[in-house]
N, C-alpha and C. Protein backbone atom coordinates (compact mmCIF):
# COMPACT_ATOMS: atom_id res chain seq x y z
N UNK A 1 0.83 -1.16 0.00
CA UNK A 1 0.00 0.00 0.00
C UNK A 1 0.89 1.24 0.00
N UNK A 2 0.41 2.28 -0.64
CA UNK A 2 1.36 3.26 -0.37
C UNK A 2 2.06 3.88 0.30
N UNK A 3 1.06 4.23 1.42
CA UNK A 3 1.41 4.44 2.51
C UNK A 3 2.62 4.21 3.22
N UNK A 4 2.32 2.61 3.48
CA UNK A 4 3.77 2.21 3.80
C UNK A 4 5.01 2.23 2.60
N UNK A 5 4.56 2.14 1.89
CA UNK A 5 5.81 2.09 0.96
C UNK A 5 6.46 2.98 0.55
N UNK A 6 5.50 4.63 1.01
CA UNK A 6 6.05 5.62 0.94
C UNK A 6 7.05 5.86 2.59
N UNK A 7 6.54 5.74 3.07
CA UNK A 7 6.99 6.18 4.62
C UNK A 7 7.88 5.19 5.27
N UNK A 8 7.84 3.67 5.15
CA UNK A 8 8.75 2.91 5.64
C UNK A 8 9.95 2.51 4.80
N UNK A 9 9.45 2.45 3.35
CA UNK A 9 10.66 2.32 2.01
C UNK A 9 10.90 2.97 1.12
N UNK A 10 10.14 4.36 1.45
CA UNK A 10 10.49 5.23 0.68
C UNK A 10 10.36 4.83 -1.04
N UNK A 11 9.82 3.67 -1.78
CA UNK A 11 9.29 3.00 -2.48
C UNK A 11 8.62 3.82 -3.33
N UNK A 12 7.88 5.01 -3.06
CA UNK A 12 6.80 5.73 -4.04
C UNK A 12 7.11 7.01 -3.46
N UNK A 13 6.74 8.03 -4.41
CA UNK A 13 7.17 9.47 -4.14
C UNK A 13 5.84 10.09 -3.13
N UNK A 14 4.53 9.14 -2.66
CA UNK A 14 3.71 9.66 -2.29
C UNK A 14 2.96 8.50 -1.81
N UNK A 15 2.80 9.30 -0.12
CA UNK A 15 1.60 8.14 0.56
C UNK A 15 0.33 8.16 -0.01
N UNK A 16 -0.65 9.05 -0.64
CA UNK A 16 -1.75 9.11 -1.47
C UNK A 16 -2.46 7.76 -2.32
N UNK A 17 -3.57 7.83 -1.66
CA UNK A 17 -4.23 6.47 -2.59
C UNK A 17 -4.56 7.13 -3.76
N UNK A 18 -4.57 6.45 -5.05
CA UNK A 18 -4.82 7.13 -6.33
C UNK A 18 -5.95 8.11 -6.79
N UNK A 19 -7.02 7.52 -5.50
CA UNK A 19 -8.49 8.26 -5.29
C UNK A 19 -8.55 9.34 -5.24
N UNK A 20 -7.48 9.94 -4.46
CA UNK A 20 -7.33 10.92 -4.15
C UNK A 20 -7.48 11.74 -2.78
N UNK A 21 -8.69 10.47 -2.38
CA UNK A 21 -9.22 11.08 -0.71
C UNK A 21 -8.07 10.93 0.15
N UNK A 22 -7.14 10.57 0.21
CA UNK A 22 -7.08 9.75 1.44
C UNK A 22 -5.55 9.13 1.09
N UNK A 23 -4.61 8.75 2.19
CA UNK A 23 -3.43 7.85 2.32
C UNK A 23 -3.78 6.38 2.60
N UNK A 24 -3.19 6.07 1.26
CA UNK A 24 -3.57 4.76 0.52
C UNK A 24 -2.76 3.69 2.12
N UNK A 25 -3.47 3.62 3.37
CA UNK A 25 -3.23 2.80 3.98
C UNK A 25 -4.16 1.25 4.22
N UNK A 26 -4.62 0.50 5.33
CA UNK A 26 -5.38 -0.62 5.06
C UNK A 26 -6.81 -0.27 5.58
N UNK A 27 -7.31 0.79 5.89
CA UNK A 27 -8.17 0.99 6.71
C UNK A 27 -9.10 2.00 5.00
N UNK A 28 -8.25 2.74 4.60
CA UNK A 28 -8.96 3.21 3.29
C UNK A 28 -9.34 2.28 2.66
N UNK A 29 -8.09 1.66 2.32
CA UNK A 29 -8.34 1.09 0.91
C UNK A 29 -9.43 -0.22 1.25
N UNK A 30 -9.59 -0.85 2.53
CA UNK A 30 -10.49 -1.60 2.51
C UNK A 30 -12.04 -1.63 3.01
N UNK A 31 -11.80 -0.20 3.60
CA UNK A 31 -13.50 0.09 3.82
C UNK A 31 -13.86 1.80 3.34
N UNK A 32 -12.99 2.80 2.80
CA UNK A 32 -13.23 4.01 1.92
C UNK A 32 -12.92 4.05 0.86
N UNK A 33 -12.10 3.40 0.02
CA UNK A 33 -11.64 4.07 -1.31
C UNK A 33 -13.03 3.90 -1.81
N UNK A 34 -13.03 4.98 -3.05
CA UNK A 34 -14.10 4.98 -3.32
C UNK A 34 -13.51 4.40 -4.80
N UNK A 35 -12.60 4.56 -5.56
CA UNK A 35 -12.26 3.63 -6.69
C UNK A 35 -12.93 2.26 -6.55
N UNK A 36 -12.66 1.37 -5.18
CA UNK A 36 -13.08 0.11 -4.81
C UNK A 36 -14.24 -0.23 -4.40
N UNK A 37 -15.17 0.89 -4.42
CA UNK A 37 -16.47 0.49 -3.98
C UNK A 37 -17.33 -0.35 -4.63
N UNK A 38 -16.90 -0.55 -5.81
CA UNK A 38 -18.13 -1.90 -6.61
C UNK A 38 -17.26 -3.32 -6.44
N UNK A 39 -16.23 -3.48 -6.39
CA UNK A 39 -15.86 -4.54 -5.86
C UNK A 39 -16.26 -5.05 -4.61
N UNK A 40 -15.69 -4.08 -3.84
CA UNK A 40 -16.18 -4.28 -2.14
C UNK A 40 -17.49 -4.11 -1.84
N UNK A 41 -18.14 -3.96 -2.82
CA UNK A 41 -19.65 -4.09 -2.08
C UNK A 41 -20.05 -5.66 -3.04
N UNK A 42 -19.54 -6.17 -3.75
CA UNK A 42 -19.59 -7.32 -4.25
C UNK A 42 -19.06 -8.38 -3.52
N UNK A 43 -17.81 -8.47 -2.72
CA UNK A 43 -16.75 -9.31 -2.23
C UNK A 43 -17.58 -9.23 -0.26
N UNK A 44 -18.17 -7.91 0.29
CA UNK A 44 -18.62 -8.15 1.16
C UNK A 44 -20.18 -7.53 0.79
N UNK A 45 -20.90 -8.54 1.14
CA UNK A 45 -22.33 -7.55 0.62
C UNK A 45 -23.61 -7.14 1.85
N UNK A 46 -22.40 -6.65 2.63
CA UNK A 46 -23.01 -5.90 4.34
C UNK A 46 -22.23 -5.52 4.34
N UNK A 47 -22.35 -4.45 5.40
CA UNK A 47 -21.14 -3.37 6.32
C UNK A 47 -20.33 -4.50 6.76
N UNK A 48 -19.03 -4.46 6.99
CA UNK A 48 -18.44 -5.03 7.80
C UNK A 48 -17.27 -4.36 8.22
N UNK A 49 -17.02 -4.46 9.82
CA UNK A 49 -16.11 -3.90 10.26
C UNK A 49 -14.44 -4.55 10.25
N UNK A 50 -13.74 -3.02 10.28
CA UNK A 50 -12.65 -3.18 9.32
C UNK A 50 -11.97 -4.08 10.61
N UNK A 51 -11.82 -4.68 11.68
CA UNK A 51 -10.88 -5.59 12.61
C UNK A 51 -11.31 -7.07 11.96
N UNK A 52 -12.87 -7.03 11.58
CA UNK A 52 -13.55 -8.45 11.16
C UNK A 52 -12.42 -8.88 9.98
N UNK A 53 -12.57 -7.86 8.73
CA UNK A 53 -11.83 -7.97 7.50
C UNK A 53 -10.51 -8.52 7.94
N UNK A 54 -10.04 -7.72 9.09
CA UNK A 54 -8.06 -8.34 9.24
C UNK A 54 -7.82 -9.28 10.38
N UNK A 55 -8.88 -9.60 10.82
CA UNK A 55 -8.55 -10.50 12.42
C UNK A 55 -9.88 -11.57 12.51
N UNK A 56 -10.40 -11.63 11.50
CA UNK A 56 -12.12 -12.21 11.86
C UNK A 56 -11.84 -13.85 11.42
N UNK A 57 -12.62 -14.26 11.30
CA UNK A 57 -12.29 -15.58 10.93
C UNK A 57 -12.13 -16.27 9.57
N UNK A 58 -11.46 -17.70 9.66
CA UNK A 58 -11.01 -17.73 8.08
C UNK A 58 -11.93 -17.31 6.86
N UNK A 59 -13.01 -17.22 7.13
CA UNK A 59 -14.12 -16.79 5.64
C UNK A 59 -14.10 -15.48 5.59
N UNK A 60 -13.79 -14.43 6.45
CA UNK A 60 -13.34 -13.34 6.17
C UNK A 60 -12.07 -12.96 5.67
N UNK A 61 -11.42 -13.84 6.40
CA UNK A 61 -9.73 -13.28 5.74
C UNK A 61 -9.59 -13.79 4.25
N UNK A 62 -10.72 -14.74 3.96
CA UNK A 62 -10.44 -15.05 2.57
C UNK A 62 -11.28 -14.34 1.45
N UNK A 63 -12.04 -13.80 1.86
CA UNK A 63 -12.93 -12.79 1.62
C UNK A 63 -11.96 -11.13 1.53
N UNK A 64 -11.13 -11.34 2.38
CA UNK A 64 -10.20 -9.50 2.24
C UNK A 64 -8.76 -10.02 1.22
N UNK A 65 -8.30 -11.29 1.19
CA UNK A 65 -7.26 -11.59 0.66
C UNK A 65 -7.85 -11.88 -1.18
N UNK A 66 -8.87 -11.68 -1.40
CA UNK A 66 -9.53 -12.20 -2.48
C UNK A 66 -9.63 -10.67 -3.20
N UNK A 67 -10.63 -9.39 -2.09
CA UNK A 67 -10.50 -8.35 -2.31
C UNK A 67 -8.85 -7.55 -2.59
N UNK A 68 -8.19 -7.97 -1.84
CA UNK A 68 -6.35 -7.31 -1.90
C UNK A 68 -6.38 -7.91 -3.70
N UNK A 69 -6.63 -9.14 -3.83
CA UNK A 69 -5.92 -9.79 -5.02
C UNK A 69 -6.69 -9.57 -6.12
N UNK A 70 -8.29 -9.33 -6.20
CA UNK A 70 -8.94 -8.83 -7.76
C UNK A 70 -8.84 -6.90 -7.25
N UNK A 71 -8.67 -6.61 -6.75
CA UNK A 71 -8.03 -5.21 -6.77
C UNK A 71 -6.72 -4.95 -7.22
N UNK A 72 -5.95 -6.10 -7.77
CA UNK A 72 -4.49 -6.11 -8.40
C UNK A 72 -3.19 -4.98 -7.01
N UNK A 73 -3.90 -4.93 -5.88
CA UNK A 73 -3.02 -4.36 -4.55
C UNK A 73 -1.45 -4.86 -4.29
N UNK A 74 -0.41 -4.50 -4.53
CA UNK A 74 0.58 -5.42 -3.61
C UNK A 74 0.92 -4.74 -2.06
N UNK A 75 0.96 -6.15 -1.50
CA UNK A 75 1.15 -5.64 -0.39
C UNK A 75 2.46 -5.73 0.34
C-alpha cells in the first residue's frame, strides 16, 4: 500500500491512494476508497467492520485476501 511504501521504504514518491481522498493505507483502501467500492460491495455484501476484514475468521480473511488480489493491490 502506499502508505507504507512511501513512509517505511520510501518506495513511491507519495503516501496518497490514487483516489485521491485519502493515504492509501489498510483501513482506506479496505472500507473508503471509493475507486473500490463496486468490488467491495460485491466481495462483502453488508457493512463489515474493518478488525472483522483483518482479524475475523477464516471466511473473512479469505474474503479480504480475495478483495487485496482482484483489486491487483501489492502488499
Amino acid at each position: 500500500m502506499q502508505q507504507h511504501l512511501h513512509k517505511k521504504l520510501q518506495a513511491v514518491p507519495s503516501p496518497m491512494c490514487p483516489c485521491g481522498d485519502a493515504e492509501q493505507d489498510a483501513a482506506h483502501i479496505l472500507q473508503d476508497c471509493r475507486n473500490l467500492q463496486p468490488l467491495r460491495r460485491e466481495i462483502w455484501t453488508r457493512p463489515v467492520p474493518l478488525h472483522e476484514k483483518l482479524h475475523g475468521p477464516v471466511e473473512a480473511l479469505h474474503k479480504t485476501t480475495s478483495f487485496i488480489t482482484r483489486a491487483g493491490l501489492q502488499v
